[in-house]
Protein backbone atom coordinates (compact mmCIF):
# COMPACT_ATOMS: atom_id res chain seq x y z
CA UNK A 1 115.64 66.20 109.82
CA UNK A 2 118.99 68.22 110.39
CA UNK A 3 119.90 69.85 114.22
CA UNK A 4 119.45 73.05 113.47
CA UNK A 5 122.15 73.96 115.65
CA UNK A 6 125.02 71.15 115.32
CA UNK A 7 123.68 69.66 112.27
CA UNK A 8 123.31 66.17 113.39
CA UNK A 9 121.06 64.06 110.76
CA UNK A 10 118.76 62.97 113.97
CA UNK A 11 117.00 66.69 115.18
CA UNK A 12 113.25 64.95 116.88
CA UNK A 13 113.07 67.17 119.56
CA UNK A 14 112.06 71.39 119.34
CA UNK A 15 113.12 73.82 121.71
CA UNK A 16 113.63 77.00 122.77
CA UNK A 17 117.37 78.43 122.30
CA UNK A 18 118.10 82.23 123.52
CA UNK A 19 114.33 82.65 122.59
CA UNK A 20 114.55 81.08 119.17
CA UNK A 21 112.38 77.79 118.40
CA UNK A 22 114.58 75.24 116.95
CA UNK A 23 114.40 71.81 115.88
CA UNK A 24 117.10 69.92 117.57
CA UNK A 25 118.75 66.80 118.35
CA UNK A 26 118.66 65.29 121.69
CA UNK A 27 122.19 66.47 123.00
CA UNK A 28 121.59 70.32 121.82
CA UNK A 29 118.03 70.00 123.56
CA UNK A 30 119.75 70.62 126.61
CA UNK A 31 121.34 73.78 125.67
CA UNK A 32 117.48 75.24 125.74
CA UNK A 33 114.21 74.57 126.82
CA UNK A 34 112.28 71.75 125.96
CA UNK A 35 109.37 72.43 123.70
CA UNK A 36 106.41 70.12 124.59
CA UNK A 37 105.34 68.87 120.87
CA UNK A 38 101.62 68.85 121.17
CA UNK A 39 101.27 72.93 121.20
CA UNK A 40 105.08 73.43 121.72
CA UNK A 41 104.51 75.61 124.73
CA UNK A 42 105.34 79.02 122.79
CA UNK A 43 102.73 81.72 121.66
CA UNK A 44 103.34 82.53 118.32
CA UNK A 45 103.00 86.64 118.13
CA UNK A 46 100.39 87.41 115.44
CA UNK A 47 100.13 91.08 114.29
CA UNK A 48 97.46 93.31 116.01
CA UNK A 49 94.78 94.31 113.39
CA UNK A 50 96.96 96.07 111.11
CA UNK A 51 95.58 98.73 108.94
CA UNK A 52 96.78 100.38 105.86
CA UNK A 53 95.07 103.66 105.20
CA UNK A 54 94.72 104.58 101.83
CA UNK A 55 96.78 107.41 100.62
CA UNK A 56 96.05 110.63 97.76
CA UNK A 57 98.60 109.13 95.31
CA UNK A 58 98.81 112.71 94.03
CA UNK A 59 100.13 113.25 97.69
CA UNK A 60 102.99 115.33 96.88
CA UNK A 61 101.70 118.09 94.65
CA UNK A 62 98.44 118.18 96.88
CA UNK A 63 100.72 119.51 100.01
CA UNK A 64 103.25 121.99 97.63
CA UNK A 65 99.93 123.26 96.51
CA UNK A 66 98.20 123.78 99.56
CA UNK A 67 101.54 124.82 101.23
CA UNK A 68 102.45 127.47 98.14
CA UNK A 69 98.71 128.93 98.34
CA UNK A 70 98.63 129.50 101.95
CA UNK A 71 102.03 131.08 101.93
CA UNK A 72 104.23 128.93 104.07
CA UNK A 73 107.96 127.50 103.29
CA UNK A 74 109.05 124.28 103.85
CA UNK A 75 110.65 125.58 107.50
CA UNK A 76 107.64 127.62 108.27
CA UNK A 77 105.44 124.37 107.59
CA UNK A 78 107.63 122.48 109.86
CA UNK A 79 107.53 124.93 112.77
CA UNK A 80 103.93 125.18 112.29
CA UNK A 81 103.34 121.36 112.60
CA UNK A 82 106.68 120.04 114.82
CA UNK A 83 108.40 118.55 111.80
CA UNK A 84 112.02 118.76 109.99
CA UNK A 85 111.74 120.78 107.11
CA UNK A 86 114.10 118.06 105.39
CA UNK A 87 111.05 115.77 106.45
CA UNK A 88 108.71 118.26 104.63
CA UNK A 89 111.30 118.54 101.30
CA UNK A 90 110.96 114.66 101.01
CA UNK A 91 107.46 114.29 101.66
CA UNK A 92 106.77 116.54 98.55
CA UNK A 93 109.87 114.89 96.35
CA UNK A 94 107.32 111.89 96.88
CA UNK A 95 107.84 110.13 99.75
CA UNK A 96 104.71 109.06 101.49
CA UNK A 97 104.16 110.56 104.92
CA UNK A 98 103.57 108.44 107.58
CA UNK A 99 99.78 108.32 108.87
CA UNK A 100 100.54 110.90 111.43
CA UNK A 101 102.68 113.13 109.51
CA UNK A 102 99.75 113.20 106.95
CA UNK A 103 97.08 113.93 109.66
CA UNK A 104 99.37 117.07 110.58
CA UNK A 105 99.74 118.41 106.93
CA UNK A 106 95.62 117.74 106.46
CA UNK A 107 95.36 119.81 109.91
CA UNK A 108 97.86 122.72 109.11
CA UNK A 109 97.01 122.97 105.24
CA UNK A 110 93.16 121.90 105.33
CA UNK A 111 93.63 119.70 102.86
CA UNK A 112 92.75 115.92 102.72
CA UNK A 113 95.43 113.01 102.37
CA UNK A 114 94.40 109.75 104.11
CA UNK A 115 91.14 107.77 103.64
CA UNK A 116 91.70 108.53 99.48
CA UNK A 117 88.92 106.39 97.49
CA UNK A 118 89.52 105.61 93.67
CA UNK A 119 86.08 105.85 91.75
């Protein structure tokens, strides 16, 4: 196995370098701190429970509908909610919202966006 930091054929030892785990030989070992092998001493970060809502893919002409029949524009929306009308123009151009951006919209226009369910 190569040093992953001089590239030395002989790399049989881990550790951890500026808070990287390498596999390194036994002079560039030093450099960090020694990873004991059985466990090697460092938590690996997992992701929290991670959900992804499910989305209207419609989306876009759900909100210029909603928005058109209850008489806003794009910067009235966005004062009425805390957004960048920009943020808005996109949105409806077919970007998804984010989760909380589309709770806002489903507050404001009484419409609904997230928790979509295909039949």
């Amino acid at each position: 196995m190569e040093c992953e930091l001089c590239g030395r054929s002989n790399a049989g030892a881990k550790a951890e370098v500026e808070g990287t785990l390498l596999n390194v030989c036994e002079s560039c070992a030093r450099l960090g701190r020694r990873i004991d092998p059985i466990g090697f001493g460092v938590s690996e970060k997992r992701p929290k429970n991670v959900s992804v809502s499910s989305m209207n893919p419609e989306f876009a002409s759900v909100i210029i509908n909603a928005r058109k029949k209850s008489g806003l524009s794009l910067e009235g929306l966005g004062k009425r909610i805390s957004e960048k009308a920009s943020v808005l123009e996109r949105v409806e151009k077919g970007m998804r919202p984010t989760d909380s951006l589309a709770r806002k919209l489903e507050k404001a226009l009484k419409i609904k966006l997230l928790g979509y369910e295909e039949d």
